[in-house]
N, C-alpha and C. Protein backbone atom coordinates (compact mmCIF):
# COMPACT_ATOMS: atom_id res chain seq x y z
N UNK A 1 3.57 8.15 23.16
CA UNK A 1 2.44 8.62 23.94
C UNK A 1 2.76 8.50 25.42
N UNK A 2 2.59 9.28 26.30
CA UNK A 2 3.08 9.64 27.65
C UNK A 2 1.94 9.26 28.11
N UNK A 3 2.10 8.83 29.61
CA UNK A 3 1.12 8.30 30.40
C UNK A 3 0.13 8.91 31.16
N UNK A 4 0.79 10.23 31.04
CA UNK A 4 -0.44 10.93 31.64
C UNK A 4 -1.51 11.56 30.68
N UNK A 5 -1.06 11.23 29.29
CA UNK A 5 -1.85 11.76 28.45
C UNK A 5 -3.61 10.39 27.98
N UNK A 6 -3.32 9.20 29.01
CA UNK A 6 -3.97 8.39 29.12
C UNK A 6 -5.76 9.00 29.49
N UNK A 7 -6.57 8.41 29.05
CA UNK A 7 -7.96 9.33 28.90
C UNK A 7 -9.01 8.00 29.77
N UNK A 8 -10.06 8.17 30.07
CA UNK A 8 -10.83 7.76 30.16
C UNK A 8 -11.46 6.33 29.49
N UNK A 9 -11.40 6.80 28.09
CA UNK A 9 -11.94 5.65 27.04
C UNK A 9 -11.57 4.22 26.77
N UNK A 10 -11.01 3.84 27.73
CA UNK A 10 -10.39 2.58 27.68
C UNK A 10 -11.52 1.38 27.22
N UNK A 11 -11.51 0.42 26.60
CA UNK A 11 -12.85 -0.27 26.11
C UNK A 11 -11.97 -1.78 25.32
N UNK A 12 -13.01 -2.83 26.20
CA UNK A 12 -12.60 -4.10 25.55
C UNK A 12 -13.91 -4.48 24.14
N UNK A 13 -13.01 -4.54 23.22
CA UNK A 13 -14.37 -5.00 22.22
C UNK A 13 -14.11 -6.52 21.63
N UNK A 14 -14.90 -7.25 21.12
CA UNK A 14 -14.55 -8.58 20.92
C UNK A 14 -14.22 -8.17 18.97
N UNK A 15 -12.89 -8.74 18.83
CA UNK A 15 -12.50 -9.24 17.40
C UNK A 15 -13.11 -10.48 16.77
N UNK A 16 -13.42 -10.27 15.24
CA UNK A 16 -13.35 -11.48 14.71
C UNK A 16 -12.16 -12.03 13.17
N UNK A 17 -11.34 -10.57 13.75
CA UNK A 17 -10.75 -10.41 12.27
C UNK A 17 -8.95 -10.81 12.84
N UNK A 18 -9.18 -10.85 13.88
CA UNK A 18 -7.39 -11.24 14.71
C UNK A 18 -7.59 -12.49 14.69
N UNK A 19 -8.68 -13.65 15.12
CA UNK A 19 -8.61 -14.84 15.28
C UNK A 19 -8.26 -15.29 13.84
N UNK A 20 -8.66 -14.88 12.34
CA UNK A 20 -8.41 -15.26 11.57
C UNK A 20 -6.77 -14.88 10.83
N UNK A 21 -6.55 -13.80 11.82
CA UNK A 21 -5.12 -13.51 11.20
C UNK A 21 -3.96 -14.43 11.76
N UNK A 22 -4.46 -14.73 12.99
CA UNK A 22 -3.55 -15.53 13.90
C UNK A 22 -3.95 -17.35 12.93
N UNK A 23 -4.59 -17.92 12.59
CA UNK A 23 -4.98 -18.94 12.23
C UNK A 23 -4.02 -19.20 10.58
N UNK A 24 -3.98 -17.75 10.02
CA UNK A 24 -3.07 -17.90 8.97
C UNK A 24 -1.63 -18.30 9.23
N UNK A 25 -0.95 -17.49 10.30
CA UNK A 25 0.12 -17.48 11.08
C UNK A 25 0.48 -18.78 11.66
N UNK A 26 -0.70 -19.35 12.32
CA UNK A 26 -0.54 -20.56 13.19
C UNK A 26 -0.05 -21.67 12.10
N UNK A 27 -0.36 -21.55 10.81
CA UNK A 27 0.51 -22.14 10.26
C UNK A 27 1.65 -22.37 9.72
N UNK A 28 2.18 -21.83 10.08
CA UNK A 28 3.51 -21.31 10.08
C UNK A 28 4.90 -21.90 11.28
N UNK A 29 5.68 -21.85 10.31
CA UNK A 29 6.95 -22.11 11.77
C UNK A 29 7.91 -21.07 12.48
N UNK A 30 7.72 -20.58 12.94
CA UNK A 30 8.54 -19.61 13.96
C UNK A 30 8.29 -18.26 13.04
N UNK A 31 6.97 -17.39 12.43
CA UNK A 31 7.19 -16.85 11.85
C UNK A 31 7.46 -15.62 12.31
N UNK A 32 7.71 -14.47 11.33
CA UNK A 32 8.06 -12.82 11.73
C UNK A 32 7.35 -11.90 11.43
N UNK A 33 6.47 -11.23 12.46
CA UNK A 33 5.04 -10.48 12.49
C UNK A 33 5.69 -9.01 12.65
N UNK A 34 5.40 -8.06 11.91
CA UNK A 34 5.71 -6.73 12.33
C UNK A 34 4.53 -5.76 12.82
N UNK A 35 4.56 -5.17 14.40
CA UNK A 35 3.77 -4.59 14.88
C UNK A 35 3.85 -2.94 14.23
N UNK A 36 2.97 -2.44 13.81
CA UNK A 36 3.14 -0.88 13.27
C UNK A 36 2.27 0.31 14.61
N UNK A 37 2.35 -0.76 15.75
CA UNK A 37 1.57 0.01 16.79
C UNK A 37 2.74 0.17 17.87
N UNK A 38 2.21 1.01 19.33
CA UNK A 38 3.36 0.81 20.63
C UNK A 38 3.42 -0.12 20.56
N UNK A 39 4.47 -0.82 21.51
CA UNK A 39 4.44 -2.26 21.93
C UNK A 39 3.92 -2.37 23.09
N UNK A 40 2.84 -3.51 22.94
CA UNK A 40 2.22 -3.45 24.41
C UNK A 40 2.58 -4.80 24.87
N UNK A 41 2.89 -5.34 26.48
CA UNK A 41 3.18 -6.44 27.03
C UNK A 41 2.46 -7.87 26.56
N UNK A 42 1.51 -7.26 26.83
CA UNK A 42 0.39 -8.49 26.28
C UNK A 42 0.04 -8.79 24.70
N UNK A 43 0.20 -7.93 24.32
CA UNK A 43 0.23 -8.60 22.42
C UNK A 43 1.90 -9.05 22.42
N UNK A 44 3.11 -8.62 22.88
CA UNK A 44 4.25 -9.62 22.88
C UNK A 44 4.15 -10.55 23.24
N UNK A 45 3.68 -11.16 24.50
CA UNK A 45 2.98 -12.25 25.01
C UNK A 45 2.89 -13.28 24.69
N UNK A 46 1.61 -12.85 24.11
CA UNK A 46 0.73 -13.16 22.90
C UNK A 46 1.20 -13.87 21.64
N UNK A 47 1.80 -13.23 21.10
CA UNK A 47 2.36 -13.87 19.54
C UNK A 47 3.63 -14.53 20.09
N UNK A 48 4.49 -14.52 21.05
CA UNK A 48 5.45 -15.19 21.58
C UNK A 48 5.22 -16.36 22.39
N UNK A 49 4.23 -16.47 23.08
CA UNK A 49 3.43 -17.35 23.52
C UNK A 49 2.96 -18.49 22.67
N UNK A 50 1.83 -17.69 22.31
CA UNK A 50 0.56 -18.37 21.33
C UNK A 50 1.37 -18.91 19.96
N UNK A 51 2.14 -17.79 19.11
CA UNK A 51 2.55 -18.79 17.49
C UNK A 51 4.26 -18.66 18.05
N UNK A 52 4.88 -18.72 19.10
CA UNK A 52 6.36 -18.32 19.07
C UNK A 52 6.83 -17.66 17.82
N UNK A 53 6.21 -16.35 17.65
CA UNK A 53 6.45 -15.44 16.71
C UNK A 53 7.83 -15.04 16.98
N UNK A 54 8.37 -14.27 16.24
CA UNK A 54 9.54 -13.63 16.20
C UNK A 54 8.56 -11.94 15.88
N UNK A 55 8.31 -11.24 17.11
CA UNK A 55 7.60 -9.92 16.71
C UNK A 55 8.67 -8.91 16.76
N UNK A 56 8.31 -7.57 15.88
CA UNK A 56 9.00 -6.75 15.33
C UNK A 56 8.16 -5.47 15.87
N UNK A 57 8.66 -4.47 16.49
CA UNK A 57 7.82 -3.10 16.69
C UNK A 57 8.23 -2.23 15.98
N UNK A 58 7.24 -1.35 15.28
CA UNK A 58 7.82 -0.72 14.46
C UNK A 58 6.94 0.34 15.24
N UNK A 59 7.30 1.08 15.70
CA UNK A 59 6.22 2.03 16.79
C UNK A 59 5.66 3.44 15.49
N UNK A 60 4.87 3.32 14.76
CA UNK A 60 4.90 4.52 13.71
C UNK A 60 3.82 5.01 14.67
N UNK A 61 3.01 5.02 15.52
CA UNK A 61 2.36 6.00 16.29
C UNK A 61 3.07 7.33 16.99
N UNK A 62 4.04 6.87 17.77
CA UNK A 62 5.30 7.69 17.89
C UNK A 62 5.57 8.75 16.68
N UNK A 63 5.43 8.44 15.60
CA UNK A 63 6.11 9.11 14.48
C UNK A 63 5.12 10.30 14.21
N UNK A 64 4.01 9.82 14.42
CA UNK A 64 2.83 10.61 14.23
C UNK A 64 2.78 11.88 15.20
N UNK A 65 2.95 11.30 16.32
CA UNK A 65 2.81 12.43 17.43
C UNK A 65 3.89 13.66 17.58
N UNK A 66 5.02 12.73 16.83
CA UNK A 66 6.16 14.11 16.38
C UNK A 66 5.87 14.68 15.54
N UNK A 67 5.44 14.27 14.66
CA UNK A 67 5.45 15.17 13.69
C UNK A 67 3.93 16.06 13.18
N UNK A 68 3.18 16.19 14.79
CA UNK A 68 2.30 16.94 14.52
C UNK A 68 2.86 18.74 15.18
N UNK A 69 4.20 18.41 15.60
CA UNK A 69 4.94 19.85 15.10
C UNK A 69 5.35 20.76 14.51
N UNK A 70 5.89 19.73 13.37
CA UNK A 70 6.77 19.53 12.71
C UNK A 70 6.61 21.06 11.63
N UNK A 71 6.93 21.73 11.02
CA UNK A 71 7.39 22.93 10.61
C UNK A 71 7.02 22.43 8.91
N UNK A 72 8.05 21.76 8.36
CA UNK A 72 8.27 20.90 7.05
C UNK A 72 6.67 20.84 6.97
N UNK A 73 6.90 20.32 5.58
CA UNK A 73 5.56 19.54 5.28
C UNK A 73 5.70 18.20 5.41
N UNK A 74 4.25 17.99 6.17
CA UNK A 74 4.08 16.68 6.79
C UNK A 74 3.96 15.37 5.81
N UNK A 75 3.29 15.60 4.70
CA UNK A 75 3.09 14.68 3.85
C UNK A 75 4.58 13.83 3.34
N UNK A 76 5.46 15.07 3.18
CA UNK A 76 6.48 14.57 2.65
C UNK A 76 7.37 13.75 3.45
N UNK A 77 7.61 14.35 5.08
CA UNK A 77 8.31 13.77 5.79
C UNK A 77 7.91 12.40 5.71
N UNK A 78 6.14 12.26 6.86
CA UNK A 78 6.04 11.08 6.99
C UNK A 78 5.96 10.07 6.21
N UNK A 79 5.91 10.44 4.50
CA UNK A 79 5.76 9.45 3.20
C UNK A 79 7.37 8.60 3.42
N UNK A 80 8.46 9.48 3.55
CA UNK A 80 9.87 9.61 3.88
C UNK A 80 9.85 8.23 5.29
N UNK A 81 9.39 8.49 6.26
CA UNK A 81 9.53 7.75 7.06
C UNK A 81 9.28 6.54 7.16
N UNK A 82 7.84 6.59 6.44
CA UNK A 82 7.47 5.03 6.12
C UNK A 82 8.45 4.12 5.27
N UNK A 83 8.62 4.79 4.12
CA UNK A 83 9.59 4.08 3.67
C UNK A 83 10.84 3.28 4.26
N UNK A 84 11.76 4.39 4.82
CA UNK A 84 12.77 4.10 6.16
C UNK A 84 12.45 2.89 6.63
N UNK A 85 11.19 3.40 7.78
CA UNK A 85 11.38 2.31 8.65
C UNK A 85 11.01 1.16 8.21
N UNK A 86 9.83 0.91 7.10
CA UNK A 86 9.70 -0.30 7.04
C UNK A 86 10.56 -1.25 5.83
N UNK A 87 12.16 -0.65 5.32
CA UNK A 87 13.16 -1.17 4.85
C UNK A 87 13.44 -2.39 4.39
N UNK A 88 13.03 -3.65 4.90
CA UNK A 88 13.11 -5.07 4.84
C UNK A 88 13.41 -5.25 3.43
N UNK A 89 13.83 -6.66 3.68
CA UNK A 89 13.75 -7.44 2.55
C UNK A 89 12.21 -7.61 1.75
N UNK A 90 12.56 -7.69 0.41
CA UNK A 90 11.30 -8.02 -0.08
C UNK A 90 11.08 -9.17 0.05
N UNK A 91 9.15 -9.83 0.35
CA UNK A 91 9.30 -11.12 0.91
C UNK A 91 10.00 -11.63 2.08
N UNK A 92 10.25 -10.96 2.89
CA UNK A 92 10.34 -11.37 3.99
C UNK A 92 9.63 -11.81 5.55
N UNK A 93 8.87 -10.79 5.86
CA UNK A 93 7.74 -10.97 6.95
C UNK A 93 6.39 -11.46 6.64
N UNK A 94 6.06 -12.36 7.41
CA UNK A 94 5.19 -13.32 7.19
C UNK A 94 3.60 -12.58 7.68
N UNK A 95 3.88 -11.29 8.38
CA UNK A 95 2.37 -10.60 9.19
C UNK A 95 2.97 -9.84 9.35
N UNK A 96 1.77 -8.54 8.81
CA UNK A 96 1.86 -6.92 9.64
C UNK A 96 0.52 -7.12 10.55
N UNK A 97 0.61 -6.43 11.15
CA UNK A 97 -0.56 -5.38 12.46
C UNK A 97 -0.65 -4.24 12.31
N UNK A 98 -1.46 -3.74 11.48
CA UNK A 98 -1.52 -2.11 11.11
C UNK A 98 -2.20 -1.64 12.13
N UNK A 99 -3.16 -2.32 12.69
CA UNK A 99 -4.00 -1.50 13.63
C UNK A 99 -4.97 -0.34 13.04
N UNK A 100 -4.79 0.66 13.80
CA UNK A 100 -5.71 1.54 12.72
C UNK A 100 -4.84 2.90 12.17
N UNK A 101 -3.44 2.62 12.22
CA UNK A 101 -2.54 3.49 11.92
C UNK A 101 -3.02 4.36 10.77
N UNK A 102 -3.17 3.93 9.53
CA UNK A 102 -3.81 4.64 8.49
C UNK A 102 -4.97 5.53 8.38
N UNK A 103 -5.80 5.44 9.22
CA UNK A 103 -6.63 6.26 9.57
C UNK A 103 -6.29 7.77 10.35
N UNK A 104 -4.77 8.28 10.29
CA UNK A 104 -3.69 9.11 10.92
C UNK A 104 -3.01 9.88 9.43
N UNK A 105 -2.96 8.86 8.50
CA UNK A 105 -2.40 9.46 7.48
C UNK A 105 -2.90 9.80 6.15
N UNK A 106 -2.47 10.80 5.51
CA UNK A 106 -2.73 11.47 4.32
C UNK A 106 -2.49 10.49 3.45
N UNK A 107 -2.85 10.80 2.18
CA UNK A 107 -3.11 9.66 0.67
C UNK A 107 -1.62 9.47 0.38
N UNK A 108 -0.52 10.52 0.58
CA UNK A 108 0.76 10.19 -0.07
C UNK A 108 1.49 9.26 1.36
N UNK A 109 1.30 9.51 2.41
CA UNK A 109 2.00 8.52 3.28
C UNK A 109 1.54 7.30 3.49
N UNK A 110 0.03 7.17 3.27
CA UNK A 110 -0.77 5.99 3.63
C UNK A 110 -0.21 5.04 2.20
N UNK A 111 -0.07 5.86 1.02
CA UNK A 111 0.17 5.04 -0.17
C UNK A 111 1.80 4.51 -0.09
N UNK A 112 2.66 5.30 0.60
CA UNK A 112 4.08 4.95 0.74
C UNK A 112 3.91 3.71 1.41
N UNK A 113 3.33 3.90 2.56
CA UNK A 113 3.77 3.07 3.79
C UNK A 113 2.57 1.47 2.98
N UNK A 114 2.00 1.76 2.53
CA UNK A 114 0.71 0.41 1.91
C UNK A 114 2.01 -0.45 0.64
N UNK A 115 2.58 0.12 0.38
CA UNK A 115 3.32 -0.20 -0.69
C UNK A 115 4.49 -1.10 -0.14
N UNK A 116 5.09 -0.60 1.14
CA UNK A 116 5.96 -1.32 1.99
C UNK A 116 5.80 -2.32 2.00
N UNK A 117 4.50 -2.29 2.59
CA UNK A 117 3.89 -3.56 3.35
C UNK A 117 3.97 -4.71 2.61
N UNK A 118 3.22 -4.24 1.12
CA UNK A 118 3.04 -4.97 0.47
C UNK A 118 4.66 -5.91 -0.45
N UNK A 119 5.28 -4.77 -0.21
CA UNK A 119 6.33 -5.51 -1.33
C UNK A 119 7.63 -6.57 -0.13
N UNK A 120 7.06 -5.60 1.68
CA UNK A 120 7.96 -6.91 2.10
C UNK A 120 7.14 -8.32 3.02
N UNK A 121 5.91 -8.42 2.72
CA UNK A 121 5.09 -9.14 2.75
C UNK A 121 5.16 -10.29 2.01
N UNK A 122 5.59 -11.43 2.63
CA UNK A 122 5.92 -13.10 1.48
C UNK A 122 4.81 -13.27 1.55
N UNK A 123 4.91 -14.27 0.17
CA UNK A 123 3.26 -14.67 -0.66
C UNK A 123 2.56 -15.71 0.49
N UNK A 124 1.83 -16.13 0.26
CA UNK A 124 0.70 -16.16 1.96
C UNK A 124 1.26 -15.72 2.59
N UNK A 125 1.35 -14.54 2.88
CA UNK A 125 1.62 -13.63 4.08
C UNK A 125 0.20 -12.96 4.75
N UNK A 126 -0.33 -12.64 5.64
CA UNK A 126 -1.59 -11.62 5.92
C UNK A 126 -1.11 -10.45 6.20
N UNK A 127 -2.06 -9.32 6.75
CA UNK A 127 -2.17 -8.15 7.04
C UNK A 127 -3.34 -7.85 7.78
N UNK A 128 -3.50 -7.31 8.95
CA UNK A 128 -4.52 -7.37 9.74
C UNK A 128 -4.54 -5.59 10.28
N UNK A 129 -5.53 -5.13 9.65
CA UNK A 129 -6.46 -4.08 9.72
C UNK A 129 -7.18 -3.60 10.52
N UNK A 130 -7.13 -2.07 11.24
CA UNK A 130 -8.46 -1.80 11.20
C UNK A 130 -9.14 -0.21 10.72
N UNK A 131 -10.13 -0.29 10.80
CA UNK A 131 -10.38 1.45 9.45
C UNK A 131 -11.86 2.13 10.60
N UNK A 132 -11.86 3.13 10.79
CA UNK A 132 -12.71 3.71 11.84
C UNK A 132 -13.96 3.66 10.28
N UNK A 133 -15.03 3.87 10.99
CA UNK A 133 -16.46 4.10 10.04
C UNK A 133 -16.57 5.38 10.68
N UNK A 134 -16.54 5.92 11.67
CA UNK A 134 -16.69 7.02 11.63
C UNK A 134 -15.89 8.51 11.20
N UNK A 135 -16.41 9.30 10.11
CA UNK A 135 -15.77 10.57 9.78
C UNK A 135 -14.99 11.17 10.58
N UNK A 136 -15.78 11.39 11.76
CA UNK A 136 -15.28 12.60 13.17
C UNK A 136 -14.71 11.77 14.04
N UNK A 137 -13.59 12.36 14.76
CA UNK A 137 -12.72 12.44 15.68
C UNK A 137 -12.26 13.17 16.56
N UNK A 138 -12.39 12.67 18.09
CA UNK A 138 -11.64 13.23 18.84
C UNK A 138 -10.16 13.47 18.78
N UNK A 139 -9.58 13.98 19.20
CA UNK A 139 -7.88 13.98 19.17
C UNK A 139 -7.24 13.41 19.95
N UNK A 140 -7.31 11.48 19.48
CA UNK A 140 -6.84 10.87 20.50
C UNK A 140 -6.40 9.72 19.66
N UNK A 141 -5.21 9.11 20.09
CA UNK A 141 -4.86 7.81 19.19
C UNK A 141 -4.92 6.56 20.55
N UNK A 142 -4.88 5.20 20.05
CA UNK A 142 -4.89 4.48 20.74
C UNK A 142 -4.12 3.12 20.57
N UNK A 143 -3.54 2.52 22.02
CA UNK A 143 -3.16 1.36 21.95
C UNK A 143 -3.55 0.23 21.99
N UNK A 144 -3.62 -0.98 20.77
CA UNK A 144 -4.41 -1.97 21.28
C UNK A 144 -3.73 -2.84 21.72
N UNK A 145 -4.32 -3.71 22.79
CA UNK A 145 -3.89 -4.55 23.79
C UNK A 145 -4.65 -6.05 23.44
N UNK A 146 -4.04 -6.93 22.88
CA UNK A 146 -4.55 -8.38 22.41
C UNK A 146 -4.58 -8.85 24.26
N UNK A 147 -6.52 -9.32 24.59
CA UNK A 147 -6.69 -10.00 25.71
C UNK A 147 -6.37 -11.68 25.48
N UNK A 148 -7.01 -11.69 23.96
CA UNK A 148 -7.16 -13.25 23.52
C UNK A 148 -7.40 -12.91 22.17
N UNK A 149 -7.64 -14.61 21.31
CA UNK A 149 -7.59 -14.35 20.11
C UNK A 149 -9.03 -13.75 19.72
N UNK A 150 -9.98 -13.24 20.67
CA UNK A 150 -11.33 -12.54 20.22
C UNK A 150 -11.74 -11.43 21.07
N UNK A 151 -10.71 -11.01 22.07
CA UNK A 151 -10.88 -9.43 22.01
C UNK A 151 -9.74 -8.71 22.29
N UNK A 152 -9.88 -7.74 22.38
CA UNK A 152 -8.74 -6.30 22.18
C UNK A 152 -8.88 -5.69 23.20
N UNK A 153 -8.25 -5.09 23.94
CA UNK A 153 -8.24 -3.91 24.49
C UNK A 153 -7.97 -2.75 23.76
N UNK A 154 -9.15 -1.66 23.52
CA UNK A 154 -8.25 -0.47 23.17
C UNK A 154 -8.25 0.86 24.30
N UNK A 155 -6.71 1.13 24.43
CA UNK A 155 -6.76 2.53 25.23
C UNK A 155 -6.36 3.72 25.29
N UNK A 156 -7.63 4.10 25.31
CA UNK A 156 -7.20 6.08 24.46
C UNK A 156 -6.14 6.92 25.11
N UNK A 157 -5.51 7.27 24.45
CA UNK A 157 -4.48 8.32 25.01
C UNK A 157 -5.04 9.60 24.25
N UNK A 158 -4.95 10.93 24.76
CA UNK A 158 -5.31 12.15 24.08
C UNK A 158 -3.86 12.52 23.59
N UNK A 159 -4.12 13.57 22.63
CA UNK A 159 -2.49 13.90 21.43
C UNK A 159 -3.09 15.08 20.61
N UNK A 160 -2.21 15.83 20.10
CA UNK A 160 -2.72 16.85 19.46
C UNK A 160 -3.42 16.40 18.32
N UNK A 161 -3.11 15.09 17.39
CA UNK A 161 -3.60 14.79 16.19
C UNK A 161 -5.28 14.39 16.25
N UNK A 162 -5.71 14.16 15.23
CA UNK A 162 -6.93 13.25 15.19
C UNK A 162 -6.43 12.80 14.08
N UNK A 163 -7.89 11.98 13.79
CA UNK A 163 -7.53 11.50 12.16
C UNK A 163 -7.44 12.15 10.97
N UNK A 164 -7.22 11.57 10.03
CA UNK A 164 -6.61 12.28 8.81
C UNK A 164 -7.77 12.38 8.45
N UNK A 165 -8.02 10.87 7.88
CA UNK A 165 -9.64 10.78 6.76
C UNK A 165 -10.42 9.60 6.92
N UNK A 166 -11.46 9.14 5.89
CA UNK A 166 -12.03 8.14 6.22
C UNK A 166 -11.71 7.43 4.87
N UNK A 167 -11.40 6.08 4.89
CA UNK A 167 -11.27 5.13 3.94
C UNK A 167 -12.40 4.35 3.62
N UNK A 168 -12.89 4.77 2.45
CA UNK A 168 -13.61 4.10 2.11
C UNK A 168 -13.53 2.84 1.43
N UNK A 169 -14.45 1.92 1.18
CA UNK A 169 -13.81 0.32 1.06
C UNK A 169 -13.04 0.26 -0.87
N UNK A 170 -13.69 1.55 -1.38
CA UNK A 170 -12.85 1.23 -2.82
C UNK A 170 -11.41 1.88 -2.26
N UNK A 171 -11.40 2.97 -1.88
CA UNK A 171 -9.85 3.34 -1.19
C UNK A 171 -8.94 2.34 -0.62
N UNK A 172 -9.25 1.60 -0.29
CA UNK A 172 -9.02 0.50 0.58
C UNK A 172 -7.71 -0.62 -0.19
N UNK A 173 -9.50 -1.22 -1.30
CA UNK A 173 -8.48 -1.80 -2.34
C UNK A 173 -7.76 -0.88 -2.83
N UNK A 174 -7.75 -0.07 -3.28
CA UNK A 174 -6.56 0.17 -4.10
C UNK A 174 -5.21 0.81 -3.06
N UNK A 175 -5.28 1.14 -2.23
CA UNK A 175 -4.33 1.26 -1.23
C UNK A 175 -3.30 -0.10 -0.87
N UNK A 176 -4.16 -1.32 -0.89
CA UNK A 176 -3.28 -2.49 -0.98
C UNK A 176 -3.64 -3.66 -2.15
N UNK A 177 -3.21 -2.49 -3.12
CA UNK A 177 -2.99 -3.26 -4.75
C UNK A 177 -2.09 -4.26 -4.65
N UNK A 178 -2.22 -5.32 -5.08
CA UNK A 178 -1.40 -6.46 -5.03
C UNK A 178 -2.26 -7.26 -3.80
N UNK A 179 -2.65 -7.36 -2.92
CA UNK A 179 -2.69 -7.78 -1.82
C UNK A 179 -4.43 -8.48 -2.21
N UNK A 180 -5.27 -9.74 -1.35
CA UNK A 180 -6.59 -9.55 -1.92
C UNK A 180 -7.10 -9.38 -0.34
N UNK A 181 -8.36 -9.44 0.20
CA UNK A 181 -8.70 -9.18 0.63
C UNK A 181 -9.59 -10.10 1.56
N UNK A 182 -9.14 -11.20 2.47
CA UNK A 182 -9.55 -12.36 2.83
C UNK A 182 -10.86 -12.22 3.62
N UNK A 183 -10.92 -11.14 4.76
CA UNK A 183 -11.99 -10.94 5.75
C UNK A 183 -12.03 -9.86 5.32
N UNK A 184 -13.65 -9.06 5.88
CA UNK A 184 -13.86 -8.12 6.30
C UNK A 184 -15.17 -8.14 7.55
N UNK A 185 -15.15 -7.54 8.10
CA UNK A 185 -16.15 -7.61 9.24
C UNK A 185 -16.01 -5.92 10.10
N UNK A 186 -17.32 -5.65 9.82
CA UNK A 186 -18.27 -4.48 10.50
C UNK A 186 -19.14 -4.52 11.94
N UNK A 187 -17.83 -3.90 13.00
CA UNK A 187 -18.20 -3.98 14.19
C UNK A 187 -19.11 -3.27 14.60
N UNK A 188 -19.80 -3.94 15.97
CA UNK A 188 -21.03 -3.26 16.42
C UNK A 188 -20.26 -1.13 17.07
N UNK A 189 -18.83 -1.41 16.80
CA UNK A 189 -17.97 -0.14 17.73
C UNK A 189 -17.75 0.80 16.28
N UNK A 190 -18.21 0.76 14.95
CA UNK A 190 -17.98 1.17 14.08
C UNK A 190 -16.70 1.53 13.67
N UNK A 191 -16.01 0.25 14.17
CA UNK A 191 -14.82 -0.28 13.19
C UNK A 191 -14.94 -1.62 12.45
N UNK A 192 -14.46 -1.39 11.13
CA UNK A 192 -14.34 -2.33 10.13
C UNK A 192 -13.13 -2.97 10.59
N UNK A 193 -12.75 -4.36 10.25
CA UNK A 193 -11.15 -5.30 10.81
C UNK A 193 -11.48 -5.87 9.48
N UNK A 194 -9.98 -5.68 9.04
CA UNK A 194 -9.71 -6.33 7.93
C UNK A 194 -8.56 -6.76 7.50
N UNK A 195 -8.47 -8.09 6.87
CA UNK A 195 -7.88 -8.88 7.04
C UNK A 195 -6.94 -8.85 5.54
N UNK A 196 -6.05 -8.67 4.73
CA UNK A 196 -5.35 -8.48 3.62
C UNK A 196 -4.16 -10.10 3.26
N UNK A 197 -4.18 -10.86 2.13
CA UNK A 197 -3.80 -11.59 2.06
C UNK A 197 -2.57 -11.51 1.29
N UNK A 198 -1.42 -11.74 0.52
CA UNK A 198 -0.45 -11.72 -0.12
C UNK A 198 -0.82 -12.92 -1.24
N UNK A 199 -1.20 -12.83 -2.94
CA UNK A 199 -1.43 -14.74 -3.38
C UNK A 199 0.13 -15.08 -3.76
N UNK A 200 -0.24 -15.98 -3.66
CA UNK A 200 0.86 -17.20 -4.03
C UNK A 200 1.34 -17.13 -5.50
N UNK A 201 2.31 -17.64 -5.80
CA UNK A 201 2.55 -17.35 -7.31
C UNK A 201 1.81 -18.23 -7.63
N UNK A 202 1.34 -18.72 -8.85
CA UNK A 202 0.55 -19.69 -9.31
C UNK A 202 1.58 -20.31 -9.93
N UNK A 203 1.83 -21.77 -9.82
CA UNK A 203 2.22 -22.81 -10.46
C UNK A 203 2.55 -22.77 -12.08
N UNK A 204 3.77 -22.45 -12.34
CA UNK A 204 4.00 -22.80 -13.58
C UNK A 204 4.27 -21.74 -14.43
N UNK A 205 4.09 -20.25 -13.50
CA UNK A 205 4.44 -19.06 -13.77
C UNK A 205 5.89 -18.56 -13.52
């Protein structure tokens, strides 16, 4: 996203679904968080600072904005891409940051890229969410900017895309099968933040 394509809508809203993702994390020793948003200064900061994370950018917003050119069919590419980039070991990263990336993609890429997550996600691992409530969209994606562990900056950039669709909360679960579902919380900005857990093997299994 280019800088002059930066809009107006810039807006701090207070989280209650990051303080709990960071609190999972905080227990942790030097763990490895993968960002699925730009990288912004202040959420590196942030998790380098605050849990001496080891953070990972995986910029798939970028990916989006190319391939609202793109000729091919889109479903297939970007299903294709997710896979790619998010490659890891299984069990390996301890936190994703989806942000509201999924709210960009169709059922076959959103299900590729949910599947990633999940299979390189170690058991207590989290996943931190967020899902628009509203249907309609402008054609604008955005960067969020961690101020603290209870609010966000988000700032609109305009782009040819809007959103794909709306997820509804049974879509949801089953999008991150395997995974349960620790928080959820319904902002006064009509975004849902949600919080996705990895369980533990159970003892003796």
């Amino acid at each position: 996203m280019r800088p002059d394509q930066r809009t107006s809508g810039d807006s701090i809203f207070t989280t209650r679904g990051l303080g709990r993702f960071v609190q999972y994390l905080d227990k942790l020793r030097s763990p490895t968080v993968i960002d699925l948003g730009p990288g912004v200064g202040s959420s590196v900061a942030f998790f380098g600072e605050r849990l001496g994370c080891k953070l990972i950018v995986e910029d798939l917003f970028t990916e989006l904005e190319h391939s609202a050119g793109q000729t091919e069919p889109e479903s297939d590419r970007l299903a294709s891409v997710m896979r790619e980039r998010l490659d890891y070991k299984a069990d390996s990263i301890d936190g994703v940051l989806c942000w509201d990336v999924f709210d960009y993609l169709d059922k076959l890429s959103a299900e590729s890229l949910a599947q990633q997550i999940v299979r390189i996600l170690k058991p207590g691992g989290a996943v931190f969410a967020l899902f628009s409530e509203c249907r309609l969209s402008e054609r604008c994606l955005a960067k969020y900017a961690i101020v603290d562990t209870e609010h966000i900056e988000s700032r609109t950039y305009s782009t040819a895309r809007s959103r794909t669709r709306w997820w509804g909360s049974r879509d949801v679960c089953k999008l991150f099968h395997g995974l349960t579902i620790g928080e959820s919380y319904l902002l006064k900005i009509q975004i849902r933040e949600m919080l996705f857990l990895k369980p533990r093997p159970t003892a003796g299994l």
